[in-house]
Protein backbone atom coordinates (compact mmCIF):
# COMPACT_ATOMS: atom_id res chain seq x y z
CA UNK A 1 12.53 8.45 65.29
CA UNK A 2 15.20 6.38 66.76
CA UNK A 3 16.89 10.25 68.14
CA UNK A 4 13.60 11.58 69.42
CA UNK A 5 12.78 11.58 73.11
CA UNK A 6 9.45 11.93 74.44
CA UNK A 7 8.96 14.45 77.24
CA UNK A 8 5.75 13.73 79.63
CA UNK A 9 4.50 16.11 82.06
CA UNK A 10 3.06 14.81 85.32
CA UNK A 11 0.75 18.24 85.73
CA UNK A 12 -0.67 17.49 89.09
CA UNK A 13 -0.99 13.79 90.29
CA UNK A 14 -2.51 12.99 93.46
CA UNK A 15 0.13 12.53 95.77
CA UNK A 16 1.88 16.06 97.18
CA UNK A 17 -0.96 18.16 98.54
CA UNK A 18 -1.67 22.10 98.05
CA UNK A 19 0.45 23.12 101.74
CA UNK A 20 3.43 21.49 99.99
CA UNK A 21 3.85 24.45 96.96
CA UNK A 22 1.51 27.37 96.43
CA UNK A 23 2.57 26.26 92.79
CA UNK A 24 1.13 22.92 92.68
CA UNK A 25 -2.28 23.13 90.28
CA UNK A 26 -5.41 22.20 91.42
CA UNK A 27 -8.15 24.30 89.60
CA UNK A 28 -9.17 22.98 85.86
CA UNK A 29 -8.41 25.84 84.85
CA UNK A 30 -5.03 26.11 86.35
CA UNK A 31 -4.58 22.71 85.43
CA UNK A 32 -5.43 23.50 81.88
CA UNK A 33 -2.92 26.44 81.81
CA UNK A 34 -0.35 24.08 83.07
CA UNK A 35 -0.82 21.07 80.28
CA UNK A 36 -0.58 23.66 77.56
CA UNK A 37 2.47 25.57 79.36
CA UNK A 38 4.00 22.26 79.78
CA UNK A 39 3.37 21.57 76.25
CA UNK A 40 4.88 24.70 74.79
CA UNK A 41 7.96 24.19 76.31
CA UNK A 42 8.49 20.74 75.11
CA UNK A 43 6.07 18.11 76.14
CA UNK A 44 4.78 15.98 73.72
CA UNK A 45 2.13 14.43 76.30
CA UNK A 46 0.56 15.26 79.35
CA UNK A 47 -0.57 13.06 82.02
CA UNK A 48 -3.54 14.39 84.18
CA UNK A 49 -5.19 14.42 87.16
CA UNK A 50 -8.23 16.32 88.51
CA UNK A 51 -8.95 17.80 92.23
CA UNK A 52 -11.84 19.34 94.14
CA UNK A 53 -11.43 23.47 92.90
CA UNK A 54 -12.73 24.14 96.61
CA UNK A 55 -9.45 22.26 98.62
CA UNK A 56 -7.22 20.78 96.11
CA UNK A 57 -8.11 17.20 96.97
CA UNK A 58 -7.74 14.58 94.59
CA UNK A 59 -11.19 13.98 92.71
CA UNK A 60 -12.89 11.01 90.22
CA UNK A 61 -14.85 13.28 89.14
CA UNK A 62 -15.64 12.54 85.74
CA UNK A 63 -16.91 16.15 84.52
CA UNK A 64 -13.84 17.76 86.14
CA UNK A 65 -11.60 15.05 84.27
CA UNK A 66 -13.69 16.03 80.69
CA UNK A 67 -13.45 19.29 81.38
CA UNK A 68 -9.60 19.51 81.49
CA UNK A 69 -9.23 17.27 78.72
CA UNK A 70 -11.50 19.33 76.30
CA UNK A 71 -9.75 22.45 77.73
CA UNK A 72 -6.34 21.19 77.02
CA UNK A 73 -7.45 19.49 73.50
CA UNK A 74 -8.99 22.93 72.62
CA UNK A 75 -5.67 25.14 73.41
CA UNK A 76 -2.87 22.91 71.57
CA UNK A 77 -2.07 19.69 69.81
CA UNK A 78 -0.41 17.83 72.92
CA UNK A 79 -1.29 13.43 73.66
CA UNK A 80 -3.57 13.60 76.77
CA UNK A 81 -3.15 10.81 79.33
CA UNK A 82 -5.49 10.82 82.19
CA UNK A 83 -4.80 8.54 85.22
CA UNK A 84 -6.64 5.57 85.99
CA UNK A 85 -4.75 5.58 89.51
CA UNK A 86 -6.49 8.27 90.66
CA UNK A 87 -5.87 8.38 94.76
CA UNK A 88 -5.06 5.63 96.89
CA UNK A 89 -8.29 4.60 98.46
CA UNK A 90 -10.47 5.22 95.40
CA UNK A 91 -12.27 2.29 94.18
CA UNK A 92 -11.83 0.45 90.54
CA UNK A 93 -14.79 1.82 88.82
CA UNK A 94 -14.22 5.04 90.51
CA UNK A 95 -10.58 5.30 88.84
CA UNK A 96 -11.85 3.56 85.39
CA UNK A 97 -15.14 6.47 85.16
CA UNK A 98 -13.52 8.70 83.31
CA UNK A 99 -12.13 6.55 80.67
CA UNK A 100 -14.94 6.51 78.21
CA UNK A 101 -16.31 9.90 79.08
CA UNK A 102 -12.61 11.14 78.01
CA UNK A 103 -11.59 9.24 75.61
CA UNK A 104 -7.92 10.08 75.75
CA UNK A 105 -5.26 8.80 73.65
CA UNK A 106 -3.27 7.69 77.00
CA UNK A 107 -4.28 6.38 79.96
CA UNK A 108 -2.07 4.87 83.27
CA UNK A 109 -2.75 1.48 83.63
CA UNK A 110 -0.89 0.56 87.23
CA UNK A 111 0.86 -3.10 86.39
CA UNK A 112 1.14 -4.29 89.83
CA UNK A 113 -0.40 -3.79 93.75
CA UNK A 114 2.58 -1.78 95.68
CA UNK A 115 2.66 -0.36 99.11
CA UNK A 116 3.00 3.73 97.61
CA UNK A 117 3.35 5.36 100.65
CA UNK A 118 3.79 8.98 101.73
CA UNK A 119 2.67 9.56 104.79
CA UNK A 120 6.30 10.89 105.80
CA UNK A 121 4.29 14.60 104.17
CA UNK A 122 3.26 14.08 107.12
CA UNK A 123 5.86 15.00 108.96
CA UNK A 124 7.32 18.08 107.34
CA UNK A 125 2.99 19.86 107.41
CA UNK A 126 2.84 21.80 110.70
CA UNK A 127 -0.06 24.16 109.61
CA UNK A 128 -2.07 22.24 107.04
CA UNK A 129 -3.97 24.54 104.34
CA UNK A 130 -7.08 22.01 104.68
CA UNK A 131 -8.35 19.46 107.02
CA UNK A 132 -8.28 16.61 104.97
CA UNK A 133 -4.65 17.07 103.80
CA UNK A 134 -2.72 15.05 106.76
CA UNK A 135 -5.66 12.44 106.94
CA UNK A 136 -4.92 11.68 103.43
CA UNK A 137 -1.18 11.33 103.42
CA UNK A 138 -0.84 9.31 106.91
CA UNK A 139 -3.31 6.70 105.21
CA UNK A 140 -0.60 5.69 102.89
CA UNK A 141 0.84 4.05 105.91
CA UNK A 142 -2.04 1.62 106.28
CA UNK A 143 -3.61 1.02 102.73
CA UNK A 144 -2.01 -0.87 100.02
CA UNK A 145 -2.20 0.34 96.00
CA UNK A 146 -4.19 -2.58 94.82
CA UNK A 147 -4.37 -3.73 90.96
CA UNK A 148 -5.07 -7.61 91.19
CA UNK A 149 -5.17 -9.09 87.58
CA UNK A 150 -8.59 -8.73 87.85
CA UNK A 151 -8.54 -5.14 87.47
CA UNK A 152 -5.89 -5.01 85.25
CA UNK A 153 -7.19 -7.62 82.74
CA UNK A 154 -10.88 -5.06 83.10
CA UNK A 155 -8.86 -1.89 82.69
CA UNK A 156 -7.19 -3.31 79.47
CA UNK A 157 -10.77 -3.88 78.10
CA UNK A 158 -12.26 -0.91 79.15
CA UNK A 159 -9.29 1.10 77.18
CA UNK A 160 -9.06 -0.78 73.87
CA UNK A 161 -13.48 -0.38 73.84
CA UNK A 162 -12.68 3.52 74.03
CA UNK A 163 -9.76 3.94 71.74
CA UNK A 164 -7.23 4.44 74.52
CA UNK A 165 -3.65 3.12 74.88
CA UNK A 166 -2.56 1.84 78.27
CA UNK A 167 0.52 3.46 80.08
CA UNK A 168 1.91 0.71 82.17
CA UNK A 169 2.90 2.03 85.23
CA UNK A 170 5.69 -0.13 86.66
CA UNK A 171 6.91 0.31 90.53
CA UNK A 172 8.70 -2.90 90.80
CA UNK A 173 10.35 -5.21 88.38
CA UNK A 174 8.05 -8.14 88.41
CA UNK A 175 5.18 -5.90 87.15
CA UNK A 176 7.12 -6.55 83.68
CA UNK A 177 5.85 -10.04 84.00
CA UNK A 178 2.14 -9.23 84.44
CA UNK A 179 2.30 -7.19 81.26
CA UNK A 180 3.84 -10.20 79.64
CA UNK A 181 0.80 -12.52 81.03
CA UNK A 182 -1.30 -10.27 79.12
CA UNK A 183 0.17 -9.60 75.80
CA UNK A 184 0.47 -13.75 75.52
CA UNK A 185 -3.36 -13.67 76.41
CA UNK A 186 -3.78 -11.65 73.51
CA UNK A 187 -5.06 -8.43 75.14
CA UNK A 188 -2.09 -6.31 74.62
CA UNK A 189 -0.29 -5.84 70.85
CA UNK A 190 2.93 -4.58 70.56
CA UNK A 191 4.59 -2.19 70.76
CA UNK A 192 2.96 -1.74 74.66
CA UNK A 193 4.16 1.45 76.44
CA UNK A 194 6.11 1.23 79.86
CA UNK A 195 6.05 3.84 82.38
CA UNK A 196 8.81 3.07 84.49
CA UNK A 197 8.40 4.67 88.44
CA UNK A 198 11.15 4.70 90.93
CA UNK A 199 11.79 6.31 93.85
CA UNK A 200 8.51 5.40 95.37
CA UNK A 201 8.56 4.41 99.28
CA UNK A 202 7.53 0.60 98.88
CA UNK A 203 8.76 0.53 95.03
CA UNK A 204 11.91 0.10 93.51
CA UNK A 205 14.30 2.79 94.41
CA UNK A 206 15.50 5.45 91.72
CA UNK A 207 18.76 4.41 91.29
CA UNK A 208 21.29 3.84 87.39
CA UNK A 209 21.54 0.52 88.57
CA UNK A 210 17.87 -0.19 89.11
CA UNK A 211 16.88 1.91 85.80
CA UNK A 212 19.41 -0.47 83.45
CA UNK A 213 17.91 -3.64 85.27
CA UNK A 214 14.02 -2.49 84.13
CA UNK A 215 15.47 -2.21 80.68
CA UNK A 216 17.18 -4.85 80.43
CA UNK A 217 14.71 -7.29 81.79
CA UNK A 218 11.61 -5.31 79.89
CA UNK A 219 14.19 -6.43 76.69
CA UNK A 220 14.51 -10.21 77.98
CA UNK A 221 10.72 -10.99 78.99
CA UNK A 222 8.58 -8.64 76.70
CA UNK A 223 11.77 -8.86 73.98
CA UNK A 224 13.23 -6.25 72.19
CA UNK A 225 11.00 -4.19 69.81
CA UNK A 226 7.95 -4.85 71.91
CA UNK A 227 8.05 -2.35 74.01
CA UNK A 228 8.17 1.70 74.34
CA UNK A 229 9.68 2.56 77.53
CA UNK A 230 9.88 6.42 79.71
CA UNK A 231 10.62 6.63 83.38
CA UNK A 232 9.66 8.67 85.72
CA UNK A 233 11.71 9.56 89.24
CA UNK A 234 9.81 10.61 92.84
CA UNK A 235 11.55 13.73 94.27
CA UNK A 236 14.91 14.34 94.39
CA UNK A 237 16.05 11.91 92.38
CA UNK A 238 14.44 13.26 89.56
CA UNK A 239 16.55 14.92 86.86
CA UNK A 240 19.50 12.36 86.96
CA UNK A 241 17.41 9.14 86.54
CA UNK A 242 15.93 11.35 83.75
CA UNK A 243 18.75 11.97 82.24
CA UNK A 244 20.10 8.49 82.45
CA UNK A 245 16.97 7.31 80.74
CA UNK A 246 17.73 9.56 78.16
CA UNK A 247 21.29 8.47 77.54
CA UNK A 248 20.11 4.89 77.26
CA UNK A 249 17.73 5.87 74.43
CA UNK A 250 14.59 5.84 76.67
CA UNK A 251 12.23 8.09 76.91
CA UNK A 252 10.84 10.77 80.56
CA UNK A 253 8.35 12.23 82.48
CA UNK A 254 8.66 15.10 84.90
CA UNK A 255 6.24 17.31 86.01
CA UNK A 256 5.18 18.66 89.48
CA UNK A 257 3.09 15.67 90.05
CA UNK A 258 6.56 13.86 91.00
CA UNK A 259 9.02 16.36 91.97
CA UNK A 260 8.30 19.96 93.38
CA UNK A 261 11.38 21.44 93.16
CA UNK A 262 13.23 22.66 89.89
CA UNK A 263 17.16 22.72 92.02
CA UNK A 264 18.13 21.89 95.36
CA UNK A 265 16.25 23.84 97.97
CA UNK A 266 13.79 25.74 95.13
CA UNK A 267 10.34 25.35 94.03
CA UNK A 268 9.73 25.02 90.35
CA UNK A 269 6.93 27.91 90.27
CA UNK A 270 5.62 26.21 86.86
CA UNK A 271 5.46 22.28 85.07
CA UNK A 272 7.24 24.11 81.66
CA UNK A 273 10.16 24.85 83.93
CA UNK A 274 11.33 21.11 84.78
CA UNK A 275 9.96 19.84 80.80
CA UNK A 276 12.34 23.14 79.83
CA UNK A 277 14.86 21.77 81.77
CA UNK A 278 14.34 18.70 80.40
CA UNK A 279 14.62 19.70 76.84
CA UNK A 280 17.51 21.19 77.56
CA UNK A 281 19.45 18.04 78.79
CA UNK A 282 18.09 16.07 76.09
CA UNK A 283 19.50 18.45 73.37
CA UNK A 284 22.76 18.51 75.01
CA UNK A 285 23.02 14.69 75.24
CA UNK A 286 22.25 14.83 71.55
CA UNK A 287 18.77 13.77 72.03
CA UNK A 288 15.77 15.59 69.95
CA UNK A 289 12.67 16.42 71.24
CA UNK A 290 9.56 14.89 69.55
CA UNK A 291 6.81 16.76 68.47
CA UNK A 292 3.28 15.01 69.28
CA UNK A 293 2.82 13.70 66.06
CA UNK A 294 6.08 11.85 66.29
CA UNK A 295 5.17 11.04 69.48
CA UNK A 296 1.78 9.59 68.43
CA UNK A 297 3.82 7.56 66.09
CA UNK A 298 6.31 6.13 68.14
CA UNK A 299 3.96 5.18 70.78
CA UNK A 300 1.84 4.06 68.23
CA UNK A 301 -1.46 5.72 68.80
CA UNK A 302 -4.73 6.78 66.63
């Protein structure tokens, strides 16, 4: 498997908001669509959000989250990861709910508290599609992204009780250490899974230099072997950190949950065309794409 890269698409998220693209998903169904799009055209797992049908607003709700789930599960063979994140602003068991109605193979589990701010949307919206849209974006400004060890230590339980793996979100270097804290309590076996996230305002920027310092110190506090890393990049940034993590052997998500655009200036109108795009890097850097039955295996799931 050593050759294989794992492609992850970021369907939806619940950051950019439905004035931003008339292509961002927010129905289930749409959603759905999406997942198994995404899939087709290379992703071996899909990380997934729901939102309110009516306004595109990020939603807990747990029947939304099971319905996309069973609706991607039905259509194709792809590892679903649902967020645990959810929105900033939700509560812990209001992010958590949907973990053992779901049961996914995957699930984020955020390392660390981080300012994630984006309340510079803000700025760009002139004619909001919904009322609640700027709201939600300027309160970035205000309201931290908390996961005390409390919650993490609970959403590590809650997981392994319903059969699902935690993707550690990391925004900032020392989140590494947290994870370590918890394998040497004996809550966390190896290999875990890193999801590393740059570019964030208030988290490490996405930069080559930043990228080869995650890996390296994930490789001298966790130690090599014990750990799966992918990365992730916020906006712009997106396809080079992606394909830097690919040179170095790791592994990436894209999707339009963290970039919008496919090329400078233009909207990706679909979450296959950035995995696509994706695949096609990887195959030219002499990377193959895995399959999710390898990728079940190198992530080491059920």
């Amino acid at each position: 498997m050593g050759n294989k890269v794992i492609l992850t698409a970021a369907v939806t998220g619940a950051v950019h908001i439905p004035s931003m693209s008339p292509y961002l998903p927010v129905t289930p169904d749409r959603i759905i669509e999406e997942a198994v799009a995404a899939n087709r055209a290379g992703a071996a797992v899909v990380h997934l959000h729901a939102r309110d049908p009516k306004d595109g607003r990020p939603s807990s709700d747990t029947a939304l989250m099971k319905y996309i789930t069973d609706g991607v599960r039905a259509q194709c063979g792809v590892v679903v990861g649902i967020t645990t994140g959810g929105a900033i602003g939700m509560g812990i068991q209001e992010r958590l709910a949907s973990v053992p109605v779901c049961r996914a193979e995957l699930a984020s589990c955020n390392a660390g508290s981080v300012n994630f701010c984006f309340s510079g949307i803000a700025d760009k919206i002139s004619q909001p599609l919904y009322d609640w849209e700027l709201p939600f974006v300027k309160n970035t400004y205000t309201v931290p992204f908390a996961n005390t060890f409390k919650d993490i230590e609970d959403y590590i339980r809650v997981m392994a009780d319903h059969g699902t793996k935690p993707e550690f979100e990391v925004y900032e270097v020392g989140m590494i250490s947290n994870i370590a804290y918890f394998m040497k309590k004996g809550l966390l076996k190896a290999p875990v899974y890193l999801q590393f996230v740059t570019g964030v305002m208030g988290g490490i920027p996405a930069t080559v230099d930043n990228l080869l310092f995650l890996v390296n110190t994930a490789r001298q506090v966790l130690g090599e072997g014990n750990f799966v890393w992918s990365c992730a990049a916020a906006g712009r940034n997106q396809f080079d950190i992606a394909a830097t993590a690919i040179v170095l052997g790791g592994n990436v998500r894209v999707g339009l949950e963290d970039n919008l655009y496919i090329s400078k200036g233009q909207l990706a109108q679909s979450n296959a065309e950035p995995v696509a795009k994706m695949a096609r890097i990887a195959h030219e850097l002499g990377r193959e794409v895995a399959t999710p039955e390898e990728a079940r295996q190198m992530l080491g799931l059920k």
